[in-house]
Structure formats: C-alpha cells, structure tokens
N, C-alpha and C. Protein backbone atom coordinates (compact mmCIF):
# COMPACT_ATOMS: atom_id res chain seq x y z
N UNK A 1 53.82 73.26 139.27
CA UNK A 1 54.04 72.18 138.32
C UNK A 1 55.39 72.39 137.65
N UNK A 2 56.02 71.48 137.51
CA UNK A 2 57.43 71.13 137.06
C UNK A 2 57.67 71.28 135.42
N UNK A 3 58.02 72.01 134.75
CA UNK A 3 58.35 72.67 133.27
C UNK A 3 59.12 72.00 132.60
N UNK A 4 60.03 71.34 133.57
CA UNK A 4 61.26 70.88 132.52
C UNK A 4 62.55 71.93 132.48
N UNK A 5 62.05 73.52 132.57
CA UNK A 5 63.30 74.13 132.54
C UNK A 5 64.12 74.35 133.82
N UNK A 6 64.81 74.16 134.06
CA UNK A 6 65.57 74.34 135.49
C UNK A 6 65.15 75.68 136.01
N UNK A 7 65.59 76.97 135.67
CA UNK A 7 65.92 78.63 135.53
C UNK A 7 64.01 78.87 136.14
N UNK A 8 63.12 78.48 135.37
CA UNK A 8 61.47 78.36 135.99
C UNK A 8 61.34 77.54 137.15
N UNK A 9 61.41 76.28 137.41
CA UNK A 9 61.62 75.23 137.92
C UNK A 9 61.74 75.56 139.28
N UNK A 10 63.32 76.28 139.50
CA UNK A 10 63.69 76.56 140.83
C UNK A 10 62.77 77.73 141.16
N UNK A 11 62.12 77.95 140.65
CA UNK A 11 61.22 79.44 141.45
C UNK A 11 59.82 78.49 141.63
N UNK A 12 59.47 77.48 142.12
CA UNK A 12 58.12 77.29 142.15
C UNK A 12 58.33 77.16 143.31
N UNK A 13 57.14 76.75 144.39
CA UNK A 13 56.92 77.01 145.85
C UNK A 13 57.43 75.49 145.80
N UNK A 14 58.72 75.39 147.32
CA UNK A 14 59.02 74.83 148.16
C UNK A 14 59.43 73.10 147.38
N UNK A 15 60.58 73.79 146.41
CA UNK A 15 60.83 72.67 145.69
C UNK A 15 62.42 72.62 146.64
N UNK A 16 63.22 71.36 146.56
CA UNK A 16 64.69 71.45 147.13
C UNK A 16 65.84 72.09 145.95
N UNK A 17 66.18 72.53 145.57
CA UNK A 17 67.61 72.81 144.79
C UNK A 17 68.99 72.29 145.01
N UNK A 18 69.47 71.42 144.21
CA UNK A 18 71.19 71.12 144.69
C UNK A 18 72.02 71.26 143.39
N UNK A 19 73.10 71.85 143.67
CA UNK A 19 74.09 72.43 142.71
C UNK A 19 75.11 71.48 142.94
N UNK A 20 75.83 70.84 142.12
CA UNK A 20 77.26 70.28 142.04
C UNK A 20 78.08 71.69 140.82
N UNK A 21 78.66 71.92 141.16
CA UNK A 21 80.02 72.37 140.92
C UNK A 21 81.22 72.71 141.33
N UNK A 22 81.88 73.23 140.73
CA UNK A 22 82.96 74.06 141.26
C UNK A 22 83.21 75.00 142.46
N UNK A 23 84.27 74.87 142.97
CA UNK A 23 84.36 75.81 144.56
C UNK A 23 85.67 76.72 143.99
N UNK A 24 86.49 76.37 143.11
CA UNK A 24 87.73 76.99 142.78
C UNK A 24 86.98 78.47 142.72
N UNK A 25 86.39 79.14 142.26
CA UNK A 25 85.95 80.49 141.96
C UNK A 25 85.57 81.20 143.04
N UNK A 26 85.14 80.32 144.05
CA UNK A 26 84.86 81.14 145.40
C UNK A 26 85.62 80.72 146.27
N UNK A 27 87.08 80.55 146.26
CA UNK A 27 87.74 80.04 147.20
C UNK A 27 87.83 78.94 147.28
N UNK A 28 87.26 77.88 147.36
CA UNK A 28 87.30 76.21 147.15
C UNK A 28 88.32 75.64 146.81
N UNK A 29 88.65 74.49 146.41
CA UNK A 29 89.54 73.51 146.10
C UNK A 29 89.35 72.79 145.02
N UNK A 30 87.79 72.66 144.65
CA UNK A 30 87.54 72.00 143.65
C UNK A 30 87.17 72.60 142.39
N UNK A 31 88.00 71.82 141.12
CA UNK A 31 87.62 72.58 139.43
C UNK A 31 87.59 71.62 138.61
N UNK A 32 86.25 72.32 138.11
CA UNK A 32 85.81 70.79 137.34
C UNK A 32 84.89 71.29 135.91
N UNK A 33 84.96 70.45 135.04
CA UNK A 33 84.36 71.56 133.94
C UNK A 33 82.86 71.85 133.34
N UNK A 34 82.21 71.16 134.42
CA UNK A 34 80.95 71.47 134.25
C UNK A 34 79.78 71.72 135.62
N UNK A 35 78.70 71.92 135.58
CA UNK A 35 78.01 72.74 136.72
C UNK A 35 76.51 71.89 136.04
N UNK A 36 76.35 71.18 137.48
CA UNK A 36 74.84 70.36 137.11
C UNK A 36 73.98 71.03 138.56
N UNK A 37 72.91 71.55 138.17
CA UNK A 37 71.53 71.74 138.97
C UNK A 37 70.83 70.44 138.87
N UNK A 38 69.61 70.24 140.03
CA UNK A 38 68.73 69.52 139.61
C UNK A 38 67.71 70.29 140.33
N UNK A 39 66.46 69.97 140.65
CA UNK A 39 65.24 70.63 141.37
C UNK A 39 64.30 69.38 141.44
N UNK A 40 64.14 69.25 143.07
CA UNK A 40 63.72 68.11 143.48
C UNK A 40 62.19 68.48 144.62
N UNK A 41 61.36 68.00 143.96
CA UNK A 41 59.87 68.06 144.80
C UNK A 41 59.92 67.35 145.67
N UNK A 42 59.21 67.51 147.16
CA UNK A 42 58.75 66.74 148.13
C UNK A 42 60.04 66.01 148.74
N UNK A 43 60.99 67.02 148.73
CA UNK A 43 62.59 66.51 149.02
C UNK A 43 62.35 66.35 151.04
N UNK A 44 63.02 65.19 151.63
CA UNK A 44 63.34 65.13 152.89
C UNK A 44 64.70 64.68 152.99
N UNK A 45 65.30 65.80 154.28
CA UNK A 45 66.31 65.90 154.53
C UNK A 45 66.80 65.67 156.17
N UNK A 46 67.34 64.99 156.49
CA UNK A 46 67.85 64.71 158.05
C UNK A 46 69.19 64.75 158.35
N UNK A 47 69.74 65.28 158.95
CA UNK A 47 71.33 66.14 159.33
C UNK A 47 71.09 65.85 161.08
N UNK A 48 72.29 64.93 161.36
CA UNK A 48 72.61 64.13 162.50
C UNK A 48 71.23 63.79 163.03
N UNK A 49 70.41 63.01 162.48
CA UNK A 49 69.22 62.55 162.83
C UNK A 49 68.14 63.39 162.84
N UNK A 50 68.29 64.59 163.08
CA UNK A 50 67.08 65.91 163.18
C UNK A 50 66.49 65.67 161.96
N UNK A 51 65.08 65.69 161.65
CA UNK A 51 64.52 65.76 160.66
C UNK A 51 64.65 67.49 160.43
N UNK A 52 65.16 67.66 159.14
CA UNK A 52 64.51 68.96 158.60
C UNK A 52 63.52 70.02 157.89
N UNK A 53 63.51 68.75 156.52
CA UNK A 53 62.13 68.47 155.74
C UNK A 53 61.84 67.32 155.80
N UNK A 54 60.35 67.04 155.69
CA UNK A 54 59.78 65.75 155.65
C UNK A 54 58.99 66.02 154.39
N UNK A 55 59.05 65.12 153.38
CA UNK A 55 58.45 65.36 151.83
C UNK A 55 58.00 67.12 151.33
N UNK A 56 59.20 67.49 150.97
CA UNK A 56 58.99 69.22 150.96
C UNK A 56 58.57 70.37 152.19
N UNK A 57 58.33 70.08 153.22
CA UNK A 57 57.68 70.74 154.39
C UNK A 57 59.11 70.65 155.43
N UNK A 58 59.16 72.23 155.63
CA UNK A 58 59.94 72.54 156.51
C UNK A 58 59.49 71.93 158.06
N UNK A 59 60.07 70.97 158.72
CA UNK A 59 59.60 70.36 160.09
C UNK A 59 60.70 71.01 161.03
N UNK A 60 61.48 71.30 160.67
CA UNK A 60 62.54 71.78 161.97
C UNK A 60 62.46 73.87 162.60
N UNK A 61 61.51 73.18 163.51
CA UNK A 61 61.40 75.35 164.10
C UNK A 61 63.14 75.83 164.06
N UNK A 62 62.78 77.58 164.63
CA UNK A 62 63.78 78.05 164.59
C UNK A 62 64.71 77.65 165.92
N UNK A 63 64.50 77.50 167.10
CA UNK A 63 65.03 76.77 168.16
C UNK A 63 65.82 75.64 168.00
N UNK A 64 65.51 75.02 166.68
CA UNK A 64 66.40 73.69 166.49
C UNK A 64 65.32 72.28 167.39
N UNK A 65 64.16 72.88 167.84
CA UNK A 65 63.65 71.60 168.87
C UNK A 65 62.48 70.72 167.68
C-alpha cells in the first residue's frame, strides 16, 4: 500500500520508479536545479514493441522471447 512518502514507497513489491534529473554529476550533459521521483503501481512498459511489463508484472523472460 502506497504511504505517500516516496523514500517507503519505492521499497514496496513491484512498484515502477522514474527519476528526472540531472546527468551533469555523472557525466551527462544535463543541469537542472531540481530532482523529481515518482513511484508508479501496475506500471506497463513496451520498448520497440516487446512488451516488458504488463500492469506491474514482469512479461519479458530472460531470452528476450
């Protein structure tokens, strides 16, 4: 169940995480003056058509098939 605090949040089972920030600090190009998380349930993701997750559930084996 979802808290509200980010820092709890990202530790619950099989939520998605995405970071916008800055790359200048690790080599990057980009600097910018602030750093937003979010933490997203039942996240689906597809990269050149492959499904990866389908509503939080890892669908893509290790083979890539």
């Amino acid at each position: 169940m979802l808290t509200g605090n980010v820092l709890e949040d990202e530790k619950i089972q099989a939520p998605s995480m995405s970071h916008f920030a800055a790359s200048a600090a690790i080599g990057g190009t980009i600097s910018v003056p602030i750093h937003l998380d979010a933490v997203v349930t039942e996240a689906s993701l597809t990269i050149d058509g492959v499904a990866v997750l389908e509503a939080g559930r890892l669908v893509l084996n290790a083979s890539g098939d």
